[in-house]
Protein backbone atom coordinates (compact mmCIF):
# COMPACT_ATOMS: atom_id res chain seq x y z
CA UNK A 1 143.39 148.17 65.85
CA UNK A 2 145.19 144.61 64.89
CA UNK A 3 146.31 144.21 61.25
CA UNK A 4 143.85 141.57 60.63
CA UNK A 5 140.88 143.76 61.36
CA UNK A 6 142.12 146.85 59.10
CA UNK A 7 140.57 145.49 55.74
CA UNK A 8 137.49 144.92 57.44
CA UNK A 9 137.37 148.19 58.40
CA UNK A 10 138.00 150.05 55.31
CA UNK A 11 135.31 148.17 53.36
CA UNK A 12 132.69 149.61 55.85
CA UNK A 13 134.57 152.96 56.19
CA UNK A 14 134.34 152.62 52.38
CA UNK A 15 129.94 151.85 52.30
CA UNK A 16 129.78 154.45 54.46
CA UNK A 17 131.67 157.08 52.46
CA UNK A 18 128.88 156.10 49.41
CA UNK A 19 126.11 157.40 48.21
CA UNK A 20 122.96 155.91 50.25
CA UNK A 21 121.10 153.96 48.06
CA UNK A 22 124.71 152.45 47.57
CA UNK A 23 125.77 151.82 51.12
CA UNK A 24 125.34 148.61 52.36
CA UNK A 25 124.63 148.86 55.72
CA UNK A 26 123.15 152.80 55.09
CA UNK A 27 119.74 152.61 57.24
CA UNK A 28 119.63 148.96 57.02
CA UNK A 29 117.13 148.27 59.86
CA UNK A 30 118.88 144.95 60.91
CA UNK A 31 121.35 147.10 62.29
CA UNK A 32 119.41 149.96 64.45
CA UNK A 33 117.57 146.68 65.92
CA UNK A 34 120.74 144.40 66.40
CA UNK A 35 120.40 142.14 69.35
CA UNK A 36 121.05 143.13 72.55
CA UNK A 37 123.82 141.07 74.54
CA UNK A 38 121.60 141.76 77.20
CA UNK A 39 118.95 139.03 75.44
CA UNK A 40 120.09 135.54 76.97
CA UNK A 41 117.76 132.65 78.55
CA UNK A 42 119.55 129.74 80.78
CA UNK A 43 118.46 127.68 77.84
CA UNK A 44 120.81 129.27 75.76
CA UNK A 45 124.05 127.04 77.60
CA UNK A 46 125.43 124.57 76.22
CA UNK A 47 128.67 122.54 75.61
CA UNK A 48 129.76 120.63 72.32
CA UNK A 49 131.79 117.73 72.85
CA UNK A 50 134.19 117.56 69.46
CA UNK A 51 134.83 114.02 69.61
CA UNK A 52 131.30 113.17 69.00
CA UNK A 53 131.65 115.10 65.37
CA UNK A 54 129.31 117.11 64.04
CA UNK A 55 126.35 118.70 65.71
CA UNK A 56 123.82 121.01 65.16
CA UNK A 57 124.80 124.32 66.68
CA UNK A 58 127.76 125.07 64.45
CA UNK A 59 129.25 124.91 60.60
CA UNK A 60 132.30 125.46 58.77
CA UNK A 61 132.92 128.31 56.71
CA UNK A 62 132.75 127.58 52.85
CA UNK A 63 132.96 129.88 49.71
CA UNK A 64 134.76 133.32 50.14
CA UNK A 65 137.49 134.67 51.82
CA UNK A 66 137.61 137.97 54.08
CA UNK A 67 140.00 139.80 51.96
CA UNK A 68 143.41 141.54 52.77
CA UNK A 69 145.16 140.68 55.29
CA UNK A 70 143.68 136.94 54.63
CA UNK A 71 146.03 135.26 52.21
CA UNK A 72 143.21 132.36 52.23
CA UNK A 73 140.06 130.55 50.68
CA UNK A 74 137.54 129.38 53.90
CA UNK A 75 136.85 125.89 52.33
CA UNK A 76 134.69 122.98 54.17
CA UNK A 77 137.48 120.61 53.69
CA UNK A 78 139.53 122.82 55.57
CA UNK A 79 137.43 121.68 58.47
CA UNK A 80 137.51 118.20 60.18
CA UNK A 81 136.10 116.69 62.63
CA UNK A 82 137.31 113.14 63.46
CA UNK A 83 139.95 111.14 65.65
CA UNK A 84 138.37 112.65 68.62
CA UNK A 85 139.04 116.22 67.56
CA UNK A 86 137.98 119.53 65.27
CA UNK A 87 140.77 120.28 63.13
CA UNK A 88 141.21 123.67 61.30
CA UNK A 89 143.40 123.48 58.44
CA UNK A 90 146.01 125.96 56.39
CA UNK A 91 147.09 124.42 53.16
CA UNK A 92 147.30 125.29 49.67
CA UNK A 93 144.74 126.31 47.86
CA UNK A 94 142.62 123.19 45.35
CA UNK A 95 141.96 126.31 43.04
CA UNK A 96 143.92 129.28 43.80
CA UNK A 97 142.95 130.63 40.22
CA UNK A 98 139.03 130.69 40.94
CA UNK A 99 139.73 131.25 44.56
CA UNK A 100 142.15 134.48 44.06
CA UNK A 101 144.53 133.55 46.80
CA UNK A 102 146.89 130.89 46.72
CA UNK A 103 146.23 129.57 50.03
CA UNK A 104 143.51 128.01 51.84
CA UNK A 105 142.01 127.97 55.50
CA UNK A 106 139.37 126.68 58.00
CA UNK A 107 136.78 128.21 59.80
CA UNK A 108 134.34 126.94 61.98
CA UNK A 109 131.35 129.04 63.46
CA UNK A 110 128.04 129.12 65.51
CA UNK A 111 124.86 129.26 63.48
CA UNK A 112 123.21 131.21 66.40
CA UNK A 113 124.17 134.43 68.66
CA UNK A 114 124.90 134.71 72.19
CA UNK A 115 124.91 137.50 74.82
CA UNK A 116 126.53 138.42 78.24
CA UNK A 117 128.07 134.89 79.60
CA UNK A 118 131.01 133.18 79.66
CA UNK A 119 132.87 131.49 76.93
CA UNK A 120 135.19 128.58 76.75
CA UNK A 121 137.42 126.32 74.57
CA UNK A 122 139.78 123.87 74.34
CA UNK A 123 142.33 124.19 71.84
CA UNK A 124 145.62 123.52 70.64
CA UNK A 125 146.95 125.85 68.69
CA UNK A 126 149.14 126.60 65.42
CA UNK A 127 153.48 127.31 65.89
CA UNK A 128 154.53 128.86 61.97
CA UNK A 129 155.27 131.98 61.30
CA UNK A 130 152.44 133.99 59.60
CA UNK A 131 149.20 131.94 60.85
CA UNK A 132 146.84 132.74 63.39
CA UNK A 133 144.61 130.00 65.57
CA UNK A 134 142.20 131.75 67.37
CA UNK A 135 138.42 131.37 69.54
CA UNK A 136 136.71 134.89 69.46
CA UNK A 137 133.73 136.25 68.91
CA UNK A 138 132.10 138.31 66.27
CA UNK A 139 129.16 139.99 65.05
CA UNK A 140 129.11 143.20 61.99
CA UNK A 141 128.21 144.47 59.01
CA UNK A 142 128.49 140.83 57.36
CA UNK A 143 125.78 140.00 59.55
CA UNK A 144 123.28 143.03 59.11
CA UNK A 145 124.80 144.52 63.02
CA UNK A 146 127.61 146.95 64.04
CA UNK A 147 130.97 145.39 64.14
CA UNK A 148 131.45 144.10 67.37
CA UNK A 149 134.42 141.40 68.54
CA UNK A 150 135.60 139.83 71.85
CA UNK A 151 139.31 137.61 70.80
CA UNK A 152 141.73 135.20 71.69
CA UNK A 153 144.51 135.10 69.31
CA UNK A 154 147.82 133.16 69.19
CA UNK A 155 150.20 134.00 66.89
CA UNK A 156 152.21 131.30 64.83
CA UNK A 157 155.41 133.18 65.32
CA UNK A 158 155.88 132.72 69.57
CA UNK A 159 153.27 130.91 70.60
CA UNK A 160 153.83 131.25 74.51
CA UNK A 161 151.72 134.09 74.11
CA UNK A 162 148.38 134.92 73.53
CA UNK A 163 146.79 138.35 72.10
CA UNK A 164 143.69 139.62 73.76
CA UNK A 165 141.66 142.02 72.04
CA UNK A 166 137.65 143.59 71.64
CA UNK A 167 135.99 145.74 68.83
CA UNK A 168 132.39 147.69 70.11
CA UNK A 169 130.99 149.16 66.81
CA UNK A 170 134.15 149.18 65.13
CA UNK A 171 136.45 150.33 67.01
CA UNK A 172 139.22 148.42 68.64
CA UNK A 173 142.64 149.12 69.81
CA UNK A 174 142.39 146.95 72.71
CA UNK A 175 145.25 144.56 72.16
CA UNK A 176 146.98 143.10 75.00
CA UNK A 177 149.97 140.18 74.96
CA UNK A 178 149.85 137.98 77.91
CA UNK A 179 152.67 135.64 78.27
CA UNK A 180 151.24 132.08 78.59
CA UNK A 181 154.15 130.08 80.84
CA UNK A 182 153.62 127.30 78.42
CA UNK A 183 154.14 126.60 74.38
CA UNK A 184 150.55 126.73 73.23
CA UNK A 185 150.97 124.89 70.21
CA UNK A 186 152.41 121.68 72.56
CA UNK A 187 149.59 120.66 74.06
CA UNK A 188 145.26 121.33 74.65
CA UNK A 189 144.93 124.63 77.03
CA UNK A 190 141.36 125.87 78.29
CA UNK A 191 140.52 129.60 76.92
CA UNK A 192 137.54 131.34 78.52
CA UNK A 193 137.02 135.10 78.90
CA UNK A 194 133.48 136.05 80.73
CA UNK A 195 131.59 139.00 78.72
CA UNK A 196 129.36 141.34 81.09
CA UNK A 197 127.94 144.68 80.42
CA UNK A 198 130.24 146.49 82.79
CA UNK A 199 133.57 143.88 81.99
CA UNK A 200 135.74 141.53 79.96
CA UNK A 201 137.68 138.97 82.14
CA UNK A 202 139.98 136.51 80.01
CA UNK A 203 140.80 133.41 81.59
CA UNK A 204 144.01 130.57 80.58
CA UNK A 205 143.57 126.75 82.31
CA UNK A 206 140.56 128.29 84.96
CA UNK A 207 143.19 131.23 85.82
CA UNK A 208 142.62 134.94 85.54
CA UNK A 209 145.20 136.48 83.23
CA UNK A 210 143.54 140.03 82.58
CA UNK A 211 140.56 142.37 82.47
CA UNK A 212 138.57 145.15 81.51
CA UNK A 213 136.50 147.07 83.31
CA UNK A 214 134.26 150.20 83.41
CA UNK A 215 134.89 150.43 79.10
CA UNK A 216 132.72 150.74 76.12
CA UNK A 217 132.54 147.26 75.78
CA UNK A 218 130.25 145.29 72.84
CA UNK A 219 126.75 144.81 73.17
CA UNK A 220 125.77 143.01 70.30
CA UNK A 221 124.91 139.36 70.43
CA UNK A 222 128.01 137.57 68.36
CA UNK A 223 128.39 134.17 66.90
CA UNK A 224 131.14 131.56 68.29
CA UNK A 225 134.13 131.75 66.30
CA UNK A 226 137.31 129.52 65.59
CA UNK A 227 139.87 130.10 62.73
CA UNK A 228 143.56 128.90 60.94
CA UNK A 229 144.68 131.10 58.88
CA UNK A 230 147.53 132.90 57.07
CA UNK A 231 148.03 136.70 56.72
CA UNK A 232 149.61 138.63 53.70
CA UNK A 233 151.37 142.05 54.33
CA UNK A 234 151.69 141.98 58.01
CA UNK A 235 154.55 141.02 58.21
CA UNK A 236 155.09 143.40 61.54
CA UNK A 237 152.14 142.19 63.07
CA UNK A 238 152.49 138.42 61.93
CA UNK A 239 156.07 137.75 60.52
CA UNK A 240 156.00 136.41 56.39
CA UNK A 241 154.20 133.00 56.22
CA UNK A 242 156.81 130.26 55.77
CA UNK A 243 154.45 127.61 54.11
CA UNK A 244 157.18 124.99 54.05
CA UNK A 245 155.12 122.78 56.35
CA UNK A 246 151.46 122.55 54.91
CA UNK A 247 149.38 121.69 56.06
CA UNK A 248 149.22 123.22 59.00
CA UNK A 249 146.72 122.10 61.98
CA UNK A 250 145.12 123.78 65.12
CA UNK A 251 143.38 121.47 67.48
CA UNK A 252 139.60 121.93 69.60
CA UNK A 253 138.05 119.55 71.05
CA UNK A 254 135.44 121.31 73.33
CA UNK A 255 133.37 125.09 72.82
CA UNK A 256 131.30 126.09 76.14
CA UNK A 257 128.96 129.04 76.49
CA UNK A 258 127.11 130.02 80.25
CA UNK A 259 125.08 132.92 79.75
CA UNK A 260 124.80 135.40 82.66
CA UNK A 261 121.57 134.87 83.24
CA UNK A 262 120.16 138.39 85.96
């Protein structure tokens, strides 16, 4: 399991130790009925041109922060969308005493869920030690279902690489570092990784760069994800955050989704 996972997954290890009428997610029936990934129309596709600014399938983030190892605030300002671009944004915080943290960051996510298809963006991401630009996937107890991931995530400290990585129902420990051949915080790269029942296949610039097959894989419809942030006590994982240069800016300007359609 990655070090930005491991808070998540002590405040459900933590519902579940409690009493039931306390436990959150204790026989809540939102998650015995979760949505299958198996649940897609051809309707479903689409592709969201960033230049064109905001649209209706997506929103930022706004009003809370995920906890340890986030050292940040999700704020809408953190989250632009002009000059032909998204822009996710780690700064200081406008508030750090209400917000708790001193630091703030952008998120931007799908309002729906999506199934078994393929998944695609264009980004540019984030070079600073301590911050994360990533495109994943997510669905879990936040959202009434298991915890269930599917990630791309570059890391601020060397970013020729890129960390691959899946959670089904919690439990990950999937992470894999693929060296890019390019400095991903240079230029836009496409990101893609196809999700099927029996597979994950990630993808760099329309090239296979690894896959999973033949695993317990997720199978829990998951919203669209995209994130800047900075971490606090991961130093291992992350390096410390040098926030020298705020504010700091990863780049999108397209999201695609094909579902796999039988």
């Amino acid at each position: 399991m990655n070090m930005r996972k491991k808070a998540l997954a002590a405040a459900l290890f933590a519902a579940l130790a409690m009493p039931a009428g306390l436990a959150p997610y204790m026989d809540n029936p939102s998650v015995a009925m979760a949505a299958p990934a198996t649940k897609v129309k051809a309707a479903d596709a689409f592709e969201v041109n960033l230049a064109k600014g905001e649209n209706a399938l997506f929103e930022a983030s706004n009003g809370w922060t995920n906890g340890m190892p986030f050292n940040c605030f999700w704020h809408k300002e953190n989250v632009e969308l002009k000059d032909g671009r998204l822009t996710l944004i780690v700064d200081k915080s406008p508030n750090p005493e209400a917000d708790k943290v001193p630091y703030s960051g952008g998120e931007y996510r799908s309002k729906a869920t999506y199934g078994y298809g393929r998944y695609e963006v264009v980004m540019k991401a984030i070079k600073n030690d301590g911050v994360v630009s990533s495109f994943f996937t997510y669905t879990g107890p936040s959202e009434g279902d298991p915890w269930d991931e599917i990630d791309f995530e570059v890391l601020g400290k060397d970013t020729t690489q890129v960390q691959l990585n899946y959670f089904r129902d919690g439990q990950g420990g999937h992470e894999k570092m693929i060296d890019l051949g390019f400095d991903a915080a240079d230029d836009f790269h496409t990101y893609a990784f196809e999700w099927r029942k029996d597979s994950i296949i990630w993808f760099v610039d329309g090239k296979e760069v690894f896959r999973r097959e033949n695993e317990d894989f997720p199978v829990t419809k998951q919203k669209i994800m995209m994130n800047a942030w900075n971490g606090l006590g991961v130093d291992e994982w992350l390096k410390p955050f040098d926030d020298s240069k705020l504010p700091l800016r990863a780049e999108y300007k397209s999201i695609k989704y094909i579902p796999f359609v039988d």
